[in-house]
C-alpha atoms as a PDB file:
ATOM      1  CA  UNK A   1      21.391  -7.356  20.565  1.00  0.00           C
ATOM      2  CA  UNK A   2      23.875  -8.881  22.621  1.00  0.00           C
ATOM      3  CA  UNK A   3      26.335 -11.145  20.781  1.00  0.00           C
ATOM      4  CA  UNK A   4      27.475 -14.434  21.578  1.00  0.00           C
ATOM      5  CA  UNK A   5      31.185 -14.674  23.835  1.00  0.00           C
ATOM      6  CA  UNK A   6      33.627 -17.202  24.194  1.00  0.00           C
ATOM      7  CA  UNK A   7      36.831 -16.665  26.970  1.00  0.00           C
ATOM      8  CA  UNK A   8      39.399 -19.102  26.898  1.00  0.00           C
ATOM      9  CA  UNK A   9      43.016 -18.899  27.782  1.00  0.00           C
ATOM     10  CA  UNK A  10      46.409 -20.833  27.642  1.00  0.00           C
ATOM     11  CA  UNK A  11      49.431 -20.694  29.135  1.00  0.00           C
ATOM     12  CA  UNK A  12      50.855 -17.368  26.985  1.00  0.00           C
ATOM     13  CA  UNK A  13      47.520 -15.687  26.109  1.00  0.00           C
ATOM     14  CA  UNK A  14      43.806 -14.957  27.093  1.00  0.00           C
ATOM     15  CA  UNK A  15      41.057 -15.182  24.146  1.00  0.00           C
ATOM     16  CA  UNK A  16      37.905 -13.391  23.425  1.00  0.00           C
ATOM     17  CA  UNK A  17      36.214 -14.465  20.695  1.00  0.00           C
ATOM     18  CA  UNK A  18      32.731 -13.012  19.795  1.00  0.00           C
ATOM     19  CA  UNK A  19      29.848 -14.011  16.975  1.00  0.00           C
ATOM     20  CA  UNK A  20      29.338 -10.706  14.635  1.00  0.00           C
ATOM     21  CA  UNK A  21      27.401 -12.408  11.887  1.00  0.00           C
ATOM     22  CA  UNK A  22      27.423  -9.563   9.168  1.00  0.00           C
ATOM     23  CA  UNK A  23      29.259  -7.237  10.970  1.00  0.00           C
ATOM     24  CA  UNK A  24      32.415  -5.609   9.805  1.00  0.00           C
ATOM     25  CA  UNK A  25      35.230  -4.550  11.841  1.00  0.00           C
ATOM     26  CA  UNK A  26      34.487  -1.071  11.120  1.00  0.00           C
ATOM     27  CA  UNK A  27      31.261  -1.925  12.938  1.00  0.00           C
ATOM     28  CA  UNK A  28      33.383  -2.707  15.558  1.00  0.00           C
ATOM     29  CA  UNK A  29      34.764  -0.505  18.303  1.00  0.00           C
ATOM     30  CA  UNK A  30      36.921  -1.538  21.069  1.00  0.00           C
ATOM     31  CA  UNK A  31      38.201   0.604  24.507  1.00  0.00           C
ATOM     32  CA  UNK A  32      40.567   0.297  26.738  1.00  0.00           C
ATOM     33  CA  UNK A  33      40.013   2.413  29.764  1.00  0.00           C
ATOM     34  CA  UNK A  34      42.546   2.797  33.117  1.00  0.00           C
ATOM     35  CA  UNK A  35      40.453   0.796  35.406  1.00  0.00           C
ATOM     36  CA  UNK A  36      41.595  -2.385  33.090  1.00  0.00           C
ATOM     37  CA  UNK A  37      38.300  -2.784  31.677  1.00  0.00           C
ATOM     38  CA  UNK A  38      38.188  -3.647  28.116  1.00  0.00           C
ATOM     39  CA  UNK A  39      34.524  -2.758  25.722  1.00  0.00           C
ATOM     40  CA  UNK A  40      33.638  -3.895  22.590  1.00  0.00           C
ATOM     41  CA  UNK A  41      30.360  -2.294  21.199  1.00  0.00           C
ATOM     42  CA  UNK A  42      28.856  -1.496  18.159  1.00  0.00           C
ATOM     43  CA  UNK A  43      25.683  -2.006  16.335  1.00  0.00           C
ATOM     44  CA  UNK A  44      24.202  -4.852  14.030  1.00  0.00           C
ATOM     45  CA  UNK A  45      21.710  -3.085  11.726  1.00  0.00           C
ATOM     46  CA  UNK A  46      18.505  -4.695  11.009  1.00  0.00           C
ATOM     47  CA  UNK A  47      17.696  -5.909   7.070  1.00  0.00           C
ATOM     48  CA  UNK A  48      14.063  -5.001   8.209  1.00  0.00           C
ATOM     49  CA  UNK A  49      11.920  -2.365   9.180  1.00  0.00           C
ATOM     50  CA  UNK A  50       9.142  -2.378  11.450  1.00  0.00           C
ATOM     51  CA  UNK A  51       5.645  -0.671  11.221  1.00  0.00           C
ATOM     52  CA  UNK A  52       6.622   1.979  13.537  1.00  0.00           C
ATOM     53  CA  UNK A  53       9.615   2.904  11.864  1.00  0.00           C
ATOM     54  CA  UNK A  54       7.790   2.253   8.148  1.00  0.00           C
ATOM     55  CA  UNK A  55       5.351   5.216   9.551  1.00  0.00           C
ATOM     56  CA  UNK A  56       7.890   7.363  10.453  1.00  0.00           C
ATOM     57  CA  UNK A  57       9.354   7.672   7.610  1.00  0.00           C
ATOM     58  CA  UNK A  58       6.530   7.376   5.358  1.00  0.00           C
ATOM     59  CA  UNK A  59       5.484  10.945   7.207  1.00  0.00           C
ATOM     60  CA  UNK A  60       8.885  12.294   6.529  1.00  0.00           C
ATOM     61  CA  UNK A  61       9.037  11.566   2.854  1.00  0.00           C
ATOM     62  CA  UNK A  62       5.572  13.134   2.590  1.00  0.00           C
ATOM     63  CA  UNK A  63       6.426  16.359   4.214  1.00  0.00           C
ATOM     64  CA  UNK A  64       9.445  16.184   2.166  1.00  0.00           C
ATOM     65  CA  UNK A  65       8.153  15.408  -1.083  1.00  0.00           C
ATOM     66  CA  UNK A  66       5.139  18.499   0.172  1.00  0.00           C
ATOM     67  CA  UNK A  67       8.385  21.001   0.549  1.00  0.00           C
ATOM     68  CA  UNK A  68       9.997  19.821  -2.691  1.00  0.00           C
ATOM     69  CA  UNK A  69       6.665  20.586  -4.505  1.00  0.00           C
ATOM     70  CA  UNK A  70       6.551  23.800  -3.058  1.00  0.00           C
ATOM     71  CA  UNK A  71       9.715  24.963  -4.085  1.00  0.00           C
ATOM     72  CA  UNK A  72       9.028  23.406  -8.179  1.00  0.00           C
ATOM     73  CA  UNK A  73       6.028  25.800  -7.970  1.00  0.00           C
ATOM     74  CA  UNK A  74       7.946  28.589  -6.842  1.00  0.00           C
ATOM     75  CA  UNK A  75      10.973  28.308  -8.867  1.00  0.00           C
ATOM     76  CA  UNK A  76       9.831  27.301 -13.027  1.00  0.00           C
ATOM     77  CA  UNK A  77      13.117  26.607 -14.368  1.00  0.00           C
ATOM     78  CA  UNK A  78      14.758  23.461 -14.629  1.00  0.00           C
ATOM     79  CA  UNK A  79      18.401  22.511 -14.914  1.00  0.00           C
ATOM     80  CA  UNK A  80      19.443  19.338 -16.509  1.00  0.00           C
ATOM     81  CA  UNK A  81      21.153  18.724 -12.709  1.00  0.00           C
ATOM     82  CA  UNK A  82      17.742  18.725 -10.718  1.00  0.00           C
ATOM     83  CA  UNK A  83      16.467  16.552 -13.266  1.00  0.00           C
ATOM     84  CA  UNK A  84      19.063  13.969 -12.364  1.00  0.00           C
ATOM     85  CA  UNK A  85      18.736  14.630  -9.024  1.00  0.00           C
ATOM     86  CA  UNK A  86      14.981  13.834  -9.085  1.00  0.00           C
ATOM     87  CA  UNK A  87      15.187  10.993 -11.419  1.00  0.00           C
ATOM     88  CA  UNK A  88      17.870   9.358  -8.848  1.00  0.00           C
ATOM     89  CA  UNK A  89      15.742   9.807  -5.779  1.00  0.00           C
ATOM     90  CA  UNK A  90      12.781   8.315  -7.740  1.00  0.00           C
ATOM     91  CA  UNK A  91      14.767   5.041  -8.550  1.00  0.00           C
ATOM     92  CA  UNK A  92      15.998   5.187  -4.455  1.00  0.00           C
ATOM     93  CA  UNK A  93      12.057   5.432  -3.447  1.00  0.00           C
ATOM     94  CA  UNK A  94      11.296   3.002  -5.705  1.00  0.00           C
ATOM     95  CA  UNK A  95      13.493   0.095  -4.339  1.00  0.00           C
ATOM     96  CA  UNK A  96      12.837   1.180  -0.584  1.00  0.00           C
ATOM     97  CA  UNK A  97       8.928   0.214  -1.973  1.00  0.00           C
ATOM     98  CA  UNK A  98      10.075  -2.737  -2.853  1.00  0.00           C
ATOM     99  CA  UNK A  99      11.747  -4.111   0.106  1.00  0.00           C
ATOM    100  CA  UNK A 100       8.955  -2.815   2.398  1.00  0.00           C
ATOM    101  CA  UNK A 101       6.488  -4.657   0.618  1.00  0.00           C
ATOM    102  CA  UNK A 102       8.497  -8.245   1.834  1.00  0.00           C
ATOM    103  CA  UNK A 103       6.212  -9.699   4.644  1.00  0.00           C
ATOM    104  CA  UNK A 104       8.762 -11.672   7.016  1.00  0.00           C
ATOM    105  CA  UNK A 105       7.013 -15.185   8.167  1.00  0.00           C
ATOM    106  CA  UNK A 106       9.463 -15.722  10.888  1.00  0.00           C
ATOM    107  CA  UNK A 107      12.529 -13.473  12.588  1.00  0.00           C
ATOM    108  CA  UNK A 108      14.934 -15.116  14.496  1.00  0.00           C
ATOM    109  CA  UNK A 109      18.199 -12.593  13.953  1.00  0.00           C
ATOM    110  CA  UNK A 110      18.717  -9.946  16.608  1.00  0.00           C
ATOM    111  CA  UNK A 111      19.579  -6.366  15.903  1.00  0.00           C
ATOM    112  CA  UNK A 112      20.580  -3.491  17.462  1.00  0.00           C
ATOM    113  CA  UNK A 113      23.534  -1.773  19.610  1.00  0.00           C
ATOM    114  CA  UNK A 114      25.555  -3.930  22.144  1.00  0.00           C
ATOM    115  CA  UNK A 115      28.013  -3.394  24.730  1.00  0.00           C
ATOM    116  CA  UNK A 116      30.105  -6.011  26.374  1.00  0.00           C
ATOM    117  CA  UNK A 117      32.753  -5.188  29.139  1.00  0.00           C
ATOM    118  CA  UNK A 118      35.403  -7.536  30.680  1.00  0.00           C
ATOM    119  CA  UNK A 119      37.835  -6.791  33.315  1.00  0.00           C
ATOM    120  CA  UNK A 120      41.313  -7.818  32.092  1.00  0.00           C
ATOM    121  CA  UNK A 121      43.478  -9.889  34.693  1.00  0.00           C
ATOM    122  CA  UNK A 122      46.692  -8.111  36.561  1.00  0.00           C
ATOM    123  CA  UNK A 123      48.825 -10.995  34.487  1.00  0.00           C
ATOM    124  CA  UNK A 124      47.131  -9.138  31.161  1.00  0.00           C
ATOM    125  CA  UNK A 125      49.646  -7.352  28.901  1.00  0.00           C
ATOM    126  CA  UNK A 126      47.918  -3.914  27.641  1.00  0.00           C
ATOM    127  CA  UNK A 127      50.116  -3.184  25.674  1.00  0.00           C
ATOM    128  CA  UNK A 128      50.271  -6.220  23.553  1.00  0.00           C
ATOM    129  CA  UNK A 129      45.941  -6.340  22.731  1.00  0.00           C
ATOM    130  CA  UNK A 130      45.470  -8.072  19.206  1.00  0.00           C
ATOM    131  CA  UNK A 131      41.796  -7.716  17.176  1.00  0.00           C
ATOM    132  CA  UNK A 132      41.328  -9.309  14.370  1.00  0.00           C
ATOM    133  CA  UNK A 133      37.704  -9.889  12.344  1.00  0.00           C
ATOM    134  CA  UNK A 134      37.252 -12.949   9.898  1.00  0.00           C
ATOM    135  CA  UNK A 135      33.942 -14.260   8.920  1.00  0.00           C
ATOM    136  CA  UNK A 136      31.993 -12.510  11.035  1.00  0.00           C
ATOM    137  CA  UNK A 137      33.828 -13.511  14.131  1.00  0.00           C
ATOM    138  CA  UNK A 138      35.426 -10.848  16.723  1.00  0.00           C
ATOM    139  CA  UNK A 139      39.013 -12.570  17.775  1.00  0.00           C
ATOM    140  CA  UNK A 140      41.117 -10.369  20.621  1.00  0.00           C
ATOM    141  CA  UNK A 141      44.284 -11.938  21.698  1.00  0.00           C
ATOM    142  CA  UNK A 142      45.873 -10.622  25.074  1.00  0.00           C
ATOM    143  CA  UNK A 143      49.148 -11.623  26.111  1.00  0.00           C
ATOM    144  CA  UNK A 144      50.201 -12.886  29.651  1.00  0.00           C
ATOM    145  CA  UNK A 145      53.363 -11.355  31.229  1.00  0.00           C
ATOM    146  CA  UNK A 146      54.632 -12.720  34.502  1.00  0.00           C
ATOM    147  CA  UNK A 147      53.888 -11.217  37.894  1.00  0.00           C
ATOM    148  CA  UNK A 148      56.235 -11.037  40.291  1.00  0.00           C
ATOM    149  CA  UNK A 149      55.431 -13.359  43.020  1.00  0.00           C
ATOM    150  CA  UNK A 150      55.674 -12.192  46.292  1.00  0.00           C
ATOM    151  CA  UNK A 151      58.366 -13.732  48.597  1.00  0.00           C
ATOM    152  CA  UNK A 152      57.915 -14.235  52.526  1.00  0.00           C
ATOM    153  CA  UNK A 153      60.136 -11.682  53.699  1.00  0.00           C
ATOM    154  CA  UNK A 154      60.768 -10.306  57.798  1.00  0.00           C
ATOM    155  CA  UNK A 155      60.399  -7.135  58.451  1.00  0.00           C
ATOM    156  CA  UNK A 156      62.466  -5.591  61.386  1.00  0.00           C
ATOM    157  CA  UNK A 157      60.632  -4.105  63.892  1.00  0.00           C
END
């Protein structure tokens, strides 16, 4: 997945502004490392699951559900609690059935982990780094301080 990036700038800031749909910040992580180099990552999870991943856990749940019966036949008595328990995983089953059986016509939404990097300018205050997350949308604001220009000087030999 790699998410859509806008950079922009004024006279007082730099702007990075990056398309999350249905992410939330705590989706979100964002590093600031010595060399100036700033990374947002994180990972959009798919509403989907593919036949390779439908397999794999169809083969876990059975060797699961095989151990669970294993230990019914071993142990006889029953406690209101693992009746609970059982009736609760049974309803969870149930609507992981039901979304499986969905057939998808057409998928156009990406998914997955991402990892952008940009290297900040020398003018970037790192101190001053503002996130903020609205509607799906990634805003970072990162003030400008002034550089000191460099002035022609003579050096004495």
């Amino acid at each position: 997945y790699t998410p859509n990036i806008n950079l922009s700038e004024d006279e007082k800031n730099y702007y990075i502004h990056a398309d999350l749909p249905g992410m939330t910040k705590d989706q979100v992580k964002m590093e600031l490392n010595e060399d100036r180099i700033l990374t947002i990552s994180g990972e959009r999870e798919s509403i989907y699951d593919n036949n390779e991943e439908k397999e794999e856990k169809e083969e876990k749940e059975k060797q699961e559900k095989g151990k669970e019966e294993e230990e019914e036949n071993t142990e006889r008595m029953e406690t209101e609690e693992e009746n609970t328990t059982t009736t609760t995983t049974t309803t969870t089953e149930e609507n992981k059935k039901n979304n499986e059986n969905r057939k998808y016509s057409m998928i156009e939404c990406s998914y997955g982990k991402f990892s952008r990097s940009f290297t900040l300018p020398e003018d970037a205050n790192l101190d001053g780094i503002q996130a903020k997350m609205e509607n799906g949308v990634l805003e970072v604001i990162i003030n400008k301080i002034e550089t000191p220009k460099l002035q022609n000087r003579f050096i004495q030999i």
